[in-house]
PDB file of N, CA and C in Angstrom:
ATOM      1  N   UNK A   1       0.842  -1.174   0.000  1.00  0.00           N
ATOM      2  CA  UNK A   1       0.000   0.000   0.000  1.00  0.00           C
ATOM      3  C   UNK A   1       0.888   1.237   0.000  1.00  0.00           C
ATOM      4  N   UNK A   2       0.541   1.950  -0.935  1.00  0.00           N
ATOM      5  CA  UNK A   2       1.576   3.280  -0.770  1.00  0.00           C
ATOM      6  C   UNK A   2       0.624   4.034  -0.069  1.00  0.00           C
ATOM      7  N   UNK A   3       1.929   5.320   0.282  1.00  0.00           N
ATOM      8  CA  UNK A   3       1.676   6.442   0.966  1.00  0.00           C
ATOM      9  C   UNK A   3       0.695   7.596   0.572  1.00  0.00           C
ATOM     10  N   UNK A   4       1.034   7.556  -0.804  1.00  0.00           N
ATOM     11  CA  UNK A   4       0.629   8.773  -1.511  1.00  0.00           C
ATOM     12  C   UNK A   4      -1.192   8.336  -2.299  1.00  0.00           C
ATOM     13  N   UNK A   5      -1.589   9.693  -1.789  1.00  0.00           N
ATOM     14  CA  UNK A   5      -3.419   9.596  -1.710  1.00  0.00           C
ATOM     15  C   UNK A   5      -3.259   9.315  -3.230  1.00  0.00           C
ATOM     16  N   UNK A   6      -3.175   9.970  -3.850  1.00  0.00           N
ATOM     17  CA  UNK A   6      -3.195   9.577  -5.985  1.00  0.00           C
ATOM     18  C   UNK A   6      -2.885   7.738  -5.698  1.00  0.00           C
ATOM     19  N   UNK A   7      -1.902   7.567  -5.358  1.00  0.00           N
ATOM     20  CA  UNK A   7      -1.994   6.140  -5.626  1.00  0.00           C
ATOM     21  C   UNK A   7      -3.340   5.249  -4.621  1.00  0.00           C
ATOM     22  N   UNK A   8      -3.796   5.737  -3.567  1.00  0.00           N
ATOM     23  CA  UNK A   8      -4.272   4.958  -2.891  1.00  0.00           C
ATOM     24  C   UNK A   8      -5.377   4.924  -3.711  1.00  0.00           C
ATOM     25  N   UNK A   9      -6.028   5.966  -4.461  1.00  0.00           N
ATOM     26  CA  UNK A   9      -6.949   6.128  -4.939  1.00  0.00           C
ATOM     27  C   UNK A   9      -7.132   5.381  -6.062  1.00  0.00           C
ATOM     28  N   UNK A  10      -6.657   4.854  -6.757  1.00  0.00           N
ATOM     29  CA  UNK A  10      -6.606   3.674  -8.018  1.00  0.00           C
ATOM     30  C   UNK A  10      -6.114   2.274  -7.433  1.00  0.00           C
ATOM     31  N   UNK A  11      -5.928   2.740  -5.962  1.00  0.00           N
ATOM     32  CA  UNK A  11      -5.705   1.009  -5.697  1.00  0.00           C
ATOM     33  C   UNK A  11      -7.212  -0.133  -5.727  1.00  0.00           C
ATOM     34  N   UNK A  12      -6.905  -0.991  -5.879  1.00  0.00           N
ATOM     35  CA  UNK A  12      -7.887  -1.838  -5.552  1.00  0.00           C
ATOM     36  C   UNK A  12      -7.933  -2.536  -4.637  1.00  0.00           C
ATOM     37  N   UNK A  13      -8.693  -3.069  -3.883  1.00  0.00           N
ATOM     38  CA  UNK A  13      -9.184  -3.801  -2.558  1.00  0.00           C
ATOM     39  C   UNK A  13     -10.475  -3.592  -1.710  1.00  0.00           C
ATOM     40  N   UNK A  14     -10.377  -4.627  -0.833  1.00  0.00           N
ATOM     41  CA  UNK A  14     -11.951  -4.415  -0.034  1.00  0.00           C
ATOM     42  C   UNK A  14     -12.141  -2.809   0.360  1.00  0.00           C
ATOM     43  N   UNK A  15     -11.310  -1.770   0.591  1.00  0.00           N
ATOM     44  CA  UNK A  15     -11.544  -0.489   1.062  1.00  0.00           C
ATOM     45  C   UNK A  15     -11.745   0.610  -0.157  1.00  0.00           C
ATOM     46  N   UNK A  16     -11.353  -0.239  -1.292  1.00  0.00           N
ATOM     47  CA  UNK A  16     -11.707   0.407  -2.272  1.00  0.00           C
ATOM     48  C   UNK A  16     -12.476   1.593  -3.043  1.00  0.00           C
ATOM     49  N   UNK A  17     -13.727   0.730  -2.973  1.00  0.00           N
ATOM     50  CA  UNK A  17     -15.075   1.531  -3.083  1.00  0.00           C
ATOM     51  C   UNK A  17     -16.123   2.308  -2.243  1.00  0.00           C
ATOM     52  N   UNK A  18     -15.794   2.285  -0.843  1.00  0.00           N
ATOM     53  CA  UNK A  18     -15.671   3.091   0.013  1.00  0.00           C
ATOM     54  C   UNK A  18     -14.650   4.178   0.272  1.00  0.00           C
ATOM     55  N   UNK A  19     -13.713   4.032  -0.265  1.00  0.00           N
ATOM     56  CA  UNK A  19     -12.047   5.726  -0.731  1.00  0.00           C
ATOM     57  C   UNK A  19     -12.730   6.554  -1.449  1.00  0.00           C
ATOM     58  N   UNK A  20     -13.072   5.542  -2.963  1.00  0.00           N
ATOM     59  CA  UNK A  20     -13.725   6.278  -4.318  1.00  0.00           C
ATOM     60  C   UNK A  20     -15.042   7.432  -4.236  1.00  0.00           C
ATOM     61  N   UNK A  21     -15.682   6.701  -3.015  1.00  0.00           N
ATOM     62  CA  UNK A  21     -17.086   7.291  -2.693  1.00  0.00           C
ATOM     63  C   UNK A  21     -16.684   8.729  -1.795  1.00  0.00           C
ATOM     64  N   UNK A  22     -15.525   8.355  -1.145  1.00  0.00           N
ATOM     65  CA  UNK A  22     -15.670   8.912  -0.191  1.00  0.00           C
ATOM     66  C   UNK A  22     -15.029  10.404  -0.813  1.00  0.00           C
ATOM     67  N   UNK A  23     -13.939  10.164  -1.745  1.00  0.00           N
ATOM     68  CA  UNK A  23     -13.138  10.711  -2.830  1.00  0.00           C
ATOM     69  C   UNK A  23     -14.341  11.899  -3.365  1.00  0.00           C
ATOM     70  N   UNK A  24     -15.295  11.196  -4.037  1.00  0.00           N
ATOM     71  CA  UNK A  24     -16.180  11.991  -5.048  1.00  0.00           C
ATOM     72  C   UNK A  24     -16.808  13.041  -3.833  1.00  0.00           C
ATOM     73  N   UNK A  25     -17.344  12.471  -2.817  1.00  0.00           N
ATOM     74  CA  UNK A  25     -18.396  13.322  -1.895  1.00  0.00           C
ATOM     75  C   UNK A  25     -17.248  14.889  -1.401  1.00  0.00           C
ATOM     76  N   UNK A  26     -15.813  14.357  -1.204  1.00  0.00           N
ATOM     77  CA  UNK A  26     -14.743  15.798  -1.236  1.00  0.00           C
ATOM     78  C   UNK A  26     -14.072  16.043  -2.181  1.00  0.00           C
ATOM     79  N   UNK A  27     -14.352  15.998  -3.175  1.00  0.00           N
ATOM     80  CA  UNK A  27     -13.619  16.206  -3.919  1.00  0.00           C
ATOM     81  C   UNK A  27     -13.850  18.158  -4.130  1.00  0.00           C
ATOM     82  N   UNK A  28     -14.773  18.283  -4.195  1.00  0.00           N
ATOM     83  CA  UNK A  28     -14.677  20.003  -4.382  1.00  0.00           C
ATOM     84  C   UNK A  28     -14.226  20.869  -2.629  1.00  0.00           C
ATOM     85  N   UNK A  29     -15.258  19.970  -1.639  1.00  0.00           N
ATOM     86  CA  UNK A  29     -14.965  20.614  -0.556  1.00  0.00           C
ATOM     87  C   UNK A  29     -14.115  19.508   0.360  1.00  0.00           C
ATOM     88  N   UNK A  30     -13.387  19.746   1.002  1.00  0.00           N
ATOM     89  CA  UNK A  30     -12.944  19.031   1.706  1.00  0.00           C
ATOM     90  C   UNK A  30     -13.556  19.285   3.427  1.00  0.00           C
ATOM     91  N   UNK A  31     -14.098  18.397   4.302  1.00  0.00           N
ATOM     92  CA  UNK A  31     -14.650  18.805   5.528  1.00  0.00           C
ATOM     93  C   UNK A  31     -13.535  18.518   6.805  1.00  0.00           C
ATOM     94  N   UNK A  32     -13.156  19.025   7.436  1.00  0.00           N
ATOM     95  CA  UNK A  32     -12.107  18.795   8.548  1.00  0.00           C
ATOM     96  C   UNK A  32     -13.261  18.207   9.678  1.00  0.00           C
ATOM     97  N   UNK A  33     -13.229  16.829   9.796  1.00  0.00           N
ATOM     98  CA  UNK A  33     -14.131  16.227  10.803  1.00  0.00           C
ATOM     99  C   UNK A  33     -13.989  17.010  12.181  1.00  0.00           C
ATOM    100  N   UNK A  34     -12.304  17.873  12.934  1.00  0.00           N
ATOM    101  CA  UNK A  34     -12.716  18.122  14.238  1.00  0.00           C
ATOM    102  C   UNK A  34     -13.418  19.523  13.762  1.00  0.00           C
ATOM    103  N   UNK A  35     -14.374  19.854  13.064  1.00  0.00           N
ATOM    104  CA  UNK A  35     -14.980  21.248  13.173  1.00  0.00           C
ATOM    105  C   UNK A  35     -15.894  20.832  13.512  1.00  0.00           C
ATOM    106  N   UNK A  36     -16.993  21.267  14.623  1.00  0.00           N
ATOM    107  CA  UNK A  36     -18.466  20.819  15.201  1.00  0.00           C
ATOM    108  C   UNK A  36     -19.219  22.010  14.889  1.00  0.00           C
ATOM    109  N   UNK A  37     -20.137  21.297  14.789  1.00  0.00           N
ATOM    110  CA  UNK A  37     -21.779  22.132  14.427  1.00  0.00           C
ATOM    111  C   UNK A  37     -21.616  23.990  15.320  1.00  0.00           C
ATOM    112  N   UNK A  38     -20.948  23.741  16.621  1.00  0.00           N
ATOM    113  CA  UNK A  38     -21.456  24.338  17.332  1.00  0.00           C
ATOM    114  C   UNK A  38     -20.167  25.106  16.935  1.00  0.00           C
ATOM    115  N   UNK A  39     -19.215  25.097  16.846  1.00  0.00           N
ATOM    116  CA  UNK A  39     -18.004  26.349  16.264  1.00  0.00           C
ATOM    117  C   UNK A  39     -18.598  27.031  15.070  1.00  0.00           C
ATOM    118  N   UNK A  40     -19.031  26.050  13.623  1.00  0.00           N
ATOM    119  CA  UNK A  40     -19.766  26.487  12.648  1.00  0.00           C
ATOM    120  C   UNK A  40     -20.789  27.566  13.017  1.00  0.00           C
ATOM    121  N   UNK A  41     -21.634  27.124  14.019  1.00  0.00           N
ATOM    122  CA  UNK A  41     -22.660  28.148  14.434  1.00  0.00           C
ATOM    123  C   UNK A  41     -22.057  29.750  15.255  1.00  0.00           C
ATOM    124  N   UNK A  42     -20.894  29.223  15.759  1.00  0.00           N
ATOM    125  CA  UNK A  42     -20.430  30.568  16.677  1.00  0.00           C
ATOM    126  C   UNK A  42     -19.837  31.606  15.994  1.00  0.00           C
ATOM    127  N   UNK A  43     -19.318  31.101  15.069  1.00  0.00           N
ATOM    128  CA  UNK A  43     -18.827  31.644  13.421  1.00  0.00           C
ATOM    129  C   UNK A  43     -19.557  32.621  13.285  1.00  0.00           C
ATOM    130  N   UNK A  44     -21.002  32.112  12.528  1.00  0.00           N
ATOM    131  CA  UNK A  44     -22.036  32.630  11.790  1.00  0.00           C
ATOM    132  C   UNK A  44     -23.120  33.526  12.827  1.00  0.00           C
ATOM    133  N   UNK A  45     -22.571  32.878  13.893  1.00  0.00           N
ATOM    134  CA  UNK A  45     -23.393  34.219  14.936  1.00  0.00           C
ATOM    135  C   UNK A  45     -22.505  35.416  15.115  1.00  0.00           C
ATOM    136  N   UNK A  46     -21.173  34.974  15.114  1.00  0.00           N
ATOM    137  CA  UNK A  46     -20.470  36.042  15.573  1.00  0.00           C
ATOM    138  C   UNK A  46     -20.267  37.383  14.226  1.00  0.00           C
ATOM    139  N   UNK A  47     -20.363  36.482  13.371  1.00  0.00           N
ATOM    140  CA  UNK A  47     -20.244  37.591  11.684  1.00  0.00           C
ATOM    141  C   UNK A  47     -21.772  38.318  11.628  1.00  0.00           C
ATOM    142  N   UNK A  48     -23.077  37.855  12.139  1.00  0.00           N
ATOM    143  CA  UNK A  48     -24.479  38.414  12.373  1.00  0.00           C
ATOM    144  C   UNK A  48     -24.027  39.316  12.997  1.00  0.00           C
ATOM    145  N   UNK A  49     -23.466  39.149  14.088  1.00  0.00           N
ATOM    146  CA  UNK A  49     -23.850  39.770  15.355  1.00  0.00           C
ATOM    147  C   UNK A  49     -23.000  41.020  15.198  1.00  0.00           C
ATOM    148  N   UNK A  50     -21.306  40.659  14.216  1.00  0.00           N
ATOM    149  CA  UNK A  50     -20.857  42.148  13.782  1.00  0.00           C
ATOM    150  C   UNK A  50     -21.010  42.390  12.500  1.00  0.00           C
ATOM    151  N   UNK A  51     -22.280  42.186  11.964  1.00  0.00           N
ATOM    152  CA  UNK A  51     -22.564  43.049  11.052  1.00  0.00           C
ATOM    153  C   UNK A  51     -23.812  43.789  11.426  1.00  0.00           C
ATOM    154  N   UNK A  52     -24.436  43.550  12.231  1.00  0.00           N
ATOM    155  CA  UNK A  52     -25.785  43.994  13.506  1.00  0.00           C
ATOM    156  C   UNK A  52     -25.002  45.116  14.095  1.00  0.00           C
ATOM    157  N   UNK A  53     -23.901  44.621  14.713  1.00  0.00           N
ATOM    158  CA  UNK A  53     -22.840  46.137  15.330  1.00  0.00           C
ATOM    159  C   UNK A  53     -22.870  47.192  14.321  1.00  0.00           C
ATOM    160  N   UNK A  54     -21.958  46.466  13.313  1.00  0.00           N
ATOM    161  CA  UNK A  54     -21.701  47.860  12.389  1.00  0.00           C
ATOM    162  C   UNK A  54     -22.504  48.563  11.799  1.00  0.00           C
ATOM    163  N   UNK A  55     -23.623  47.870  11.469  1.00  0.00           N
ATOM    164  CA  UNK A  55     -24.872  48.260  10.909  1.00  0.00           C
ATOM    165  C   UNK A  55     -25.825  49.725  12.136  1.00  0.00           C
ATOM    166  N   UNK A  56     -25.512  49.333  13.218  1.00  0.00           N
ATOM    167  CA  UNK A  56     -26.164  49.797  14.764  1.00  0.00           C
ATOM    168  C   UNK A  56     -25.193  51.441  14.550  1.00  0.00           C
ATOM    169  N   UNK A  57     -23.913  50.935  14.472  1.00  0.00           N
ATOM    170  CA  UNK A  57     -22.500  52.209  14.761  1.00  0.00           C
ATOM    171  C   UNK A  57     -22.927  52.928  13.380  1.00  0.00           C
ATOM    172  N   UNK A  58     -23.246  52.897  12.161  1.00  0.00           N
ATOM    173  CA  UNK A  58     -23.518  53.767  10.856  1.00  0.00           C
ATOM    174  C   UNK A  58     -24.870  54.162  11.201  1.00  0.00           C
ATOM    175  N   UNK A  59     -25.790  53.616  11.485  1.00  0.00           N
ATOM    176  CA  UNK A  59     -26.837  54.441  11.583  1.00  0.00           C
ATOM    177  C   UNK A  59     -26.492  55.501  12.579  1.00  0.00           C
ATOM    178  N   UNK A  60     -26.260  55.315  13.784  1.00  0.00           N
ATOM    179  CA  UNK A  60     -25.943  56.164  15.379  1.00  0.00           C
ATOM    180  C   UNK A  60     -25.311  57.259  14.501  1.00  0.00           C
ATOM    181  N   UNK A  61     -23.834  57.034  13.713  1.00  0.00           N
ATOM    182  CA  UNK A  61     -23.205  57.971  12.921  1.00  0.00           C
ATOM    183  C   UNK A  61     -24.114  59.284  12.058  1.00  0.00           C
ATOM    184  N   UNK A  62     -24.565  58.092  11.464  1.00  0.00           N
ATOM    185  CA  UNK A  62     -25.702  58.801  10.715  1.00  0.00           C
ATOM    186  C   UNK A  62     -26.288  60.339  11.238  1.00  0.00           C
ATOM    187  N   UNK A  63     -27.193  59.372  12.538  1.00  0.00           N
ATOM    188  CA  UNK A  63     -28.016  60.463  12.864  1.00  0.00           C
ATOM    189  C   UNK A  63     -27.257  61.403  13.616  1.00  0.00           C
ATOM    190  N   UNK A  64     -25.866  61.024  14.438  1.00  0.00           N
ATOM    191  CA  UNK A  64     -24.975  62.409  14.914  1.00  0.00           C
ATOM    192  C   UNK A  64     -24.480  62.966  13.608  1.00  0.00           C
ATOM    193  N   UNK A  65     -24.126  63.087  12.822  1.00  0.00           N
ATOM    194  CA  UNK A  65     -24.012  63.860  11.806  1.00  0.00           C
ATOM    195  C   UNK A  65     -24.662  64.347  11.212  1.00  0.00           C
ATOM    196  N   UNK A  66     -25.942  63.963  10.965  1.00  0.00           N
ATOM    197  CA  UNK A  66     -27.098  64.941  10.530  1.00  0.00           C
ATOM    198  C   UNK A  66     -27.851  66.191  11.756  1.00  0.00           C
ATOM    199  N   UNK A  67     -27.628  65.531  12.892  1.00  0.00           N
ATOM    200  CA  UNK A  67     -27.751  66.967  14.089  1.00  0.00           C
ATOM    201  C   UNK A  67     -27.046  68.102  14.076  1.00  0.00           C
ATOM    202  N   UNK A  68     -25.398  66.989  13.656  1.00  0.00           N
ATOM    203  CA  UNK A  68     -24.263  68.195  13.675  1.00  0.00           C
ATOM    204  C   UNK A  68     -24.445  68.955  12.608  1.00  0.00           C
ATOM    205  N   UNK A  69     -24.962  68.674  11.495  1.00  0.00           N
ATOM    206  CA  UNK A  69     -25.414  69.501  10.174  1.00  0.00           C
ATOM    207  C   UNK A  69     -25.793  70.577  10.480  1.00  0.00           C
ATOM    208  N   UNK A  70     -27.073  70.078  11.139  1.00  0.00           N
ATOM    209  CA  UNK A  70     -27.939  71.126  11.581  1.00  0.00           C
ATOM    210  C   UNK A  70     -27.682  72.173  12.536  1.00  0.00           C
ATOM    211  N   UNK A  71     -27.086  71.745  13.800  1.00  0.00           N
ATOM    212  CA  UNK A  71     -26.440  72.456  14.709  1.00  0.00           C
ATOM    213  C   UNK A  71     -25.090  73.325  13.403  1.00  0.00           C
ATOM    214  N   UNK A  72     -24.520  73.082  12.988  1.00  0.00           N
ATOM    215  CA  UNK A  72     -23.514  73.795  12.231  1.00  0.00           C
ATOM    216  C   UNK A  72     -24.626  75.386  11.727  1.00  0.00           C
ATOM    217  N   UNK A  73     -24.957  74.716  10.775  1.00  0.00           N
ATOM    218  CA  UNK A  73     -26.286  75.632  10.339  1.00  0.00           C
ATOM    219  C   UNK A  73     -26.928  76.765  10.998  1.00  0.00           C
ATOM    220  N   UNK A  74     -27.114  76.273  12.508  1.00  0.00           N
ATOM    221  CA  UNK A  74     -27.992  77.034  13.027  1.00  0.00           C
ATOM    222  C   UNK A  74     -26.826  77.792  13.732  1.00  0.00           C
ATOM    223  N   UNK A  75     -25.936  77.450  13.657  1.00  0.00           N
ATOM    224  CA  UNK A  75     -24.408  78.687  14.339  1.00  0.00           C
ATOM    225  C   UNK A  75     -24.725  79.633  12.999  1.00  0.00           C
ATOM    226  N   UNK A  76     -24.312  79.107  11.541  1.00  0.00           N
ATOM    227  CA  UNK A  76     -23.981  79.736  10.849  1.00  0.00           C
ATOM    228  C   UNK A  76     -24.796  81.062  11.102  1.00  0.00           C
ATOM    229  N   UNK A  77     -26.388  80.796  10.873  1.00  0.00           N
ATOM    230  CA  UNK A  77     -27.130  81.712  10.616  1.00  0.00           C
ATOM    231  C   UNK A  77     -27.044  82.368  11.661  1.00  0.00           C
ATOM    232  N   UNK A  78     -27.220  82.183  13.074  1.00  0.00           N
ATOM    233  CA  UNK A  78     -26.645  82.965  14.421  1.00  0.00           C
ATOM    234  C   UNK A  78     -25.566  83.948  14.325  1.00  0.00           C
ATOM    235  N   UNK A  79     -24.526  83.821  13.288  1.00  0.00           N
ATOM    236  CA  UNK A  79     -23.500  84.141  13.330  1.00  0.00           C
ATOM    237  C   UNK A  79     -23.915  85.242  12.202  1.00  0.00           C
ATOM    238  N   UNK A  80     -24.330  84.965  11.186  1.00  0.00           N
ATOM    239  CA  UNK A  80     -24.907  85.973   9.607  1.00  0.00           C
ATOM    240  C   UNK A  80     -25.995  87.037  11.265  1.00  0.00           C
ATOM    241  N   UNK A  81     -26.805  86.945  11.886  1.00  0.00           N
ATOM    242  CA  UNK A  81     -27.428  87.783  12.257  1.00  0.00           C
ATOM    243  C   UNK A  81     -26.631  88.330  13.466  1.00  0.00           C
ATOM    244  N   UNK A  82     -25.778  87.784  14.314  1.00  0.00           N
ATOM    245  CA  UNK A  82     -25.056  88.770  15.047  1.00  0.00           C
ATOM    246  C   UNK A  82     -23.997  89.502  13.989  1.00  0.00           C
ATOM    247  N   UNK A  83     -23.714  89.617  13.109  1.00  0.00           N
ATOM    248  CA  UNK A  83     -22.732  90.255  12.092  1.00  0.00           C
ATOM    249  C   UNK A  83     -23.667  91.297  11.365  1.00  0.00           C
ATOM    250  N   UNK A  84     -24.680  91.193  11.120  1.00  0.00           N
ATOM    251  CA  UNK A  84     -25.753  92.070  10.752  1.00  0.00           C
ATOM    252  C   UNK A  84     -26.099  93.204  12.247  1.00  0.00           C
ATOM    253  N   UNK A  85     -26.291  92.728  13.291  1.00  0.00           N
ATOM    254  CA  UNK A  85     -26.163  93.349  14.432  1.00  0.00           C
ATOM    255  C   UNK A  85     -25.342  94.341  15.074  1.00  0.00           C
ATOM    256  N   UNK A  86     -24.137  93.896  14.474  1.00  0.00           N
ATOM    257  CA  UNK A  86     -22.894  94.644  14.777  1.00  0.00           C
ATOM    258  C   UNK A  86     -22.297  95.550  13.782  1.00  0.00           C
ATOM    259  N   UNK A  87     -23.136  95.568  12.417  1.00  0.00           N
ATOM    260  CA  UNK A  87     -23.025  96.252  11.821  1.00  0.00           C
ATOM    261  C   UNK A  87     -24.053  97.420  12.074  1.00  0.00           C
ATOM    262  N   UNK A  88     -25.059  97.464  12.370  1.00  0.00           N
ATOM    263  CA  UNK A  88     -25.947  98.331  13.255  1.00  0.00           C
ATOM    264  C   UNK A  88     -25.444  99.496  14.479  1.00  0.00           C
ATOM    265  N   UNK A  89     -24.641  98.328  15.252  1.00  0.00           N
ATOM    266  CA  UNK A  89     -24.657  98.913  16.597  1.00  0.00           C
ATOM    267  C   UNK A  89     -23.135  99.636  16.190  1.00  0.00           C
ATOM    268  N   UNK A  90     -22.280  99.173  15.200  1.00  0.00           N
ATOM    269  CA  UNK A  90     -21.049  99.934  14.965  1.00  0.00           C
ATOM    270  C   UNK A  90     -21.309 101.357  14.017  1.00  0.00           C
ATOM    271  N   UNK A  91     -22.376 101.291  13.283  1.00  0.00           N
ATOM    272  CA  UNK A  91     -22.870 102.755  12.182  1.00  0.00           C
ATOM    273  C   UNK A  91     -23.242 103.249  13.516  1.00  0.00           C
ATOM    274  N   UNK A  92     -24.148 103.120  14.420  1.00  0.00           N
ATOM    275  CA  UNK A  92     -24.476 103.747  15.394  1.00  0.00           C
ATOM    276  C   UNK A  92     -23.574 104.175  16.464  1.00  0.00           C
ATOM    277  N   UNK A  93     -22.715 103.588  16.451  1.00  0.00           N
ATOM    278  CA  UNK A  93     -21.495 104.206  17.293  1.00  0.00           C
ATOM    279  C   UNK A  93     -20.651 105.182  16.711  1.00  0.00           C
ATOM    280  N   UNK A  94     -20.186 105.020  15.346  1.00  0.00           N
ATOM    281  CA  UNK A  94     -19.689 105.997  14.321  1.00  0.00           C
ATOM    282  C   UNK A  94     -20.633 107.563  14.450  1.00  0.00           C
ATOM    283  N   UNK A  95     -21.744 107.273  14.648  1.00  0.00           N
ATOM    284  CA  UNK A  95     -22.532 108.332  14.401  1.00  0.00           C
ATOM    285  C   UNK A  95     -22.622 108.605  15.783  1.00  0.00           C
ATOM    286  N   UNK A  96     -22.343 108.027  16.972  1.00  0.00           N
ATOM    287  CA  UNK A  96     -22.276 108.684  18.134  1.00  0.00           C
ATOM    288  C   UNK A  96     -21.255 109.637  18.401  1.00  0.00           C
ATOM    289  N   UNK A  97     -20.110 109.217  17.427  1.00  0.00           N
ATOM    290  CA  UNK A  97     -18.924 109.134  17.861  1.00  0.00           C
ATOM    291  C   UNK A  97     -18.796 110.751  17.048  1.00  0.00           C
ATOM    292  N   UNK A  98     -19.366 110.406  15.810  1.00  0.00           N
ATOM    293  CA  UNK A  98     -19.083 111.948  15.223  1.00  0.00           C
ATOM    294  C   UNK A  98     -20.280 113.310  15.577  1.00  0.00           C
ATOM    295  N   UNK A  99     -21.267 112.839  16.642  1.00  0.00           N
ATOM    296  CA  UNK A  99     -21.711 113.981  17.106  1.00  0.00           C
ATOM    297  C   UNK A  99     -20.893 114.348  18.449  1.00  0.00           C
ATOM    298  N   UNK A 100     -20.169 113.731  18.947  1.00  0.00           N
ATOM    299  CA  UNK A 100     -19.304 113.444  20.289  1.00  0.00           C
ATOM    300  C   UNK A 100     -18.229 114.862  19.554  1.00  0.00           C
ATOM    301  N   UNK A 101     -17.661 114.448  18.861  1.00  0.00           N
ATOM    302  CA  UNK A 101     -16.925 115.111  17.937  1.00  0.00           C
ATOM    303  C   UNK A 101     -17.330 116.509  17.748  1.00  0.00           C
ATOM    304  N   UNK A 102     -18.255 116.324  16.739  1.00  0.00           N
ATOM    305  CA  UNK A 102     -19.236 118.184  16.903  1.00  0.00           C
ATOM    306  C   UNK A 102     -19.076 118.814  17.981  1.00  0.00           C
ATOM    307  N   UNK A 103     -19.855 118.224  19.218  1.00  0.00           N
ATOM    308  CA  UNK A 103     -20.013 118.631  19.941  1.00  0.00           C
ATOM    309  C   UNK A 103     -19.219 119.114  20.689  1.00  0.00           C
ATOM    310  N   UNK A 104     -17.788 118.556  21.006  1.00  0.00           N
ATOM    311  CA  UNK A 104     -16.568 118.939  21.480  1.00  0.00           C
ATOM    312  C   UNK A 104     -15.655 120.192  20.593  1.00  0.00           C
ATOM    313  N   UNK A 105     -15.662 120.221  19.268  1.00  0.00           N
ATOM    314  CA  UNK A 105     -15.670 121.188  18.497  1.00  0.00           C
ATOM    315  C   UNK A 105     -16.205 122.578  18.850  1.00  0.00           C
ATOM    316  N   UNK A 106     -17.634 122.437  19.202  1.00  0.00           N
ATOM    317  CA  UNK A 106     -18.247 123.426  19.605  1.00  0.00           C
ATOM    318  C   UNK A 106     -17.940 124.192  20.771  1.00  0.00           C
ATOM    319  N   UNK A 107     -17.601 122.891  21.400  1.00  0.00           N
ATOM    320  CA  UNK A 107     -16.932 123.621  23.196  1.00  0.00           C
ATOM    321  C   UNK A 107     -15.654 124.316  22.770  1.00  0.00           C
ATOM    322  N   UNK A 108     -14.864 123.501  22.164  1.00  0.00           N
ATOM    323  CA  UNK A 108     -13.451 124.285  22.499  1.00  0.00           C
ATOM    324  C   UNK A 108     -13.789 125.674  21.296  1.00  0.00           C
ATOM    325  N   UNK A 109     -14.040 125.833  20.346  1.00  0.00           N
ATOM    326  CA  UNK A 109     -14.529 127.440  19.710  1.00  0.00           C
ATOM    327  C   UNK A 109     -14.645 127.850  20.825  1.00  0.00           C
ATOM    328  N   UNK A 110     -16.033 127.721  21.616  1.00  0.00           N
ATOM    329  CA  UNK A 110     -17.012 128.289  22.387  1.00  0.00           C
ATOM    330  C   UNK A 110     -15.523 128.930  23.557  1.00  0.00           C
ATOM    331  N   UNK A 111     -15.078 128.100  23.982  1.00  0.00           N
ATOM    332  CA  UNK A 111     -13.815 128.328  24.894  1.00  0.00           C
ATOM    333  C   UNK A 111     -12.721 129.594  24.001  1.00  0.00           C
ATOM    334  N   UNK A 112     -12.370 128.754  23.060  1.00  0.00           N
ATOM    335  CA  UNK A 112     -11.548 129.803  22.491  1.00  0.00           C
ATOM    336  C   UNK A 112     -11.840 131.333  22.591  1.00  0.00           C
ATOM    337  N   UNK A 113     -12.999 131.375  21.939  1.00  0.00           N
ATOM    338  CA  UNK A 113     -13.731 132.424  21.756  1.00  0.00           C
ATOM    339  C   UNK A 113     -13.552 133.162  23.169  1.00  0.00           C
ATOM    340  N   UNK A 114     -13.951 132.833  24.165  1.00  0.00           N
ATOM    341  CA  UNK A 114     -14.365 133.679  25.248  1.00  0.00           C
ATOM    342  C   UNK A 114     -13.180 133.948  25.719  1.00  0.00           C
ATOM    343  N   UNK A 115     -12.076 132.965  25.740  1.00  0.00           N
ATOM    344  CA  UNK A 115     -10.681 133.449  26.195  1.00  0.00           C
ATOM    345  C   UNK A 115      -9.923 134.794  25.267  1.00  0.00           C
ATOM    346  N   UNK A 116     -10.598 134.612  23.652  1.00  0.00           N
ATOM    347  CA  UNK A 116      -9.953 135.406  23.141  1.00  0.00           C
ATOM    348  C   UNK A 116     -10.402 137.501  23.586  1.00  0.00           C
ATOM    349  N   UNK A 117     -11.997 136.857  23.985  1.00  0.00           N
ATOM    350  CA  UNK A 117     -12.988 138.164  24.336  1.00  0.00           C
ATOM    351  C   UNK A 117     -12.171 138.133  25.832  1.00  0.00           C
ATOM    352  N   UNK A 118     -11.929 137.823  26.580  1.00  0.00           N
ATOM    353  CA  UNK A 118     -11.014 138.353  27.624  1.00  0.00           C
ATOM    354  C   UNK A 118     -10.073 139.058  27.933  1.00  0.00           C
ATOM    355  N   UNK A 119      -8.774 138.603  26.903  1.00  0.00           N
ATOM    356  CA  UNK A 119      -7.376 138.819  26.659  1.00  0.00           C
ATOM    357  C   UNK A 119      -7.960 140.555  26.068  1.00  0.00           C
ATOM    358  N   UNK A 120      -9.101 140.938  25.503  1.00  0.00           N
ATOM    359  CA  UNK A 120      -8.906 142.391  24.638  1.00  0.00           C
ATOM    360  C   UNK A 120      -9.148 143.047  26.096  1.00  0.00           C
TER     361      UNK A 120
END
């Protein structure tokens, strides 16, 4: 009896036709007898169970990124109307600023003036 499976496989004898059979049934797949039902199953739960995860983590993603959208958004426009605001309250300060101005103008004339009506 040789060693080598090719030869055992054209041998003939009582174990024969039980090799041949057994040959055809692996021939595409081969089955490793110590694998049990129950590893097979822990397998196929465990690849469910993380594609159930990842599936769970993209949606969650999902919906924090579509809040953050929104939250972004609602800065933006917060931000367009305090900039509109401050363009308000800064013309209005300009214009405080240049009657502040006048008005100090007016004093020091007003001063000048009376110091100059003194000195005659």
């Amino acid at each position: 009896m040789s060693t080598h499976y090719e030869d055992d496989m054209h041998e003939d004898g009582p174990g024969a036709p039980m090799r041949r059979e057994h040959d055809r049934r692996h021939r595409f797949f081969r089955f490793d007898p110590t694998v049990s039902t129950g590893i097979l199953v822990n397998l196929l739960g465990s690849l469910v169970g993380g594609a159930i995860a990842l599936s769970v983590m993209y949606s969650t993603y999902r919906e924090d990124r579509t809040a953050m959208l929104k939250d972004i958004e609602a800065v933006k426009i917060s931000a367009q109307r305090d900039r509109e605001d401050l363009k308000g309250v800064v013309a209005e300060m300009r214009s405080d600023i240049r009657d502040v101005k006048s008005d100090l103008r007016d004093v020091l004339r007003t001063q000048q003036q009376q110091q100059y009506q003194q000195r005659r």
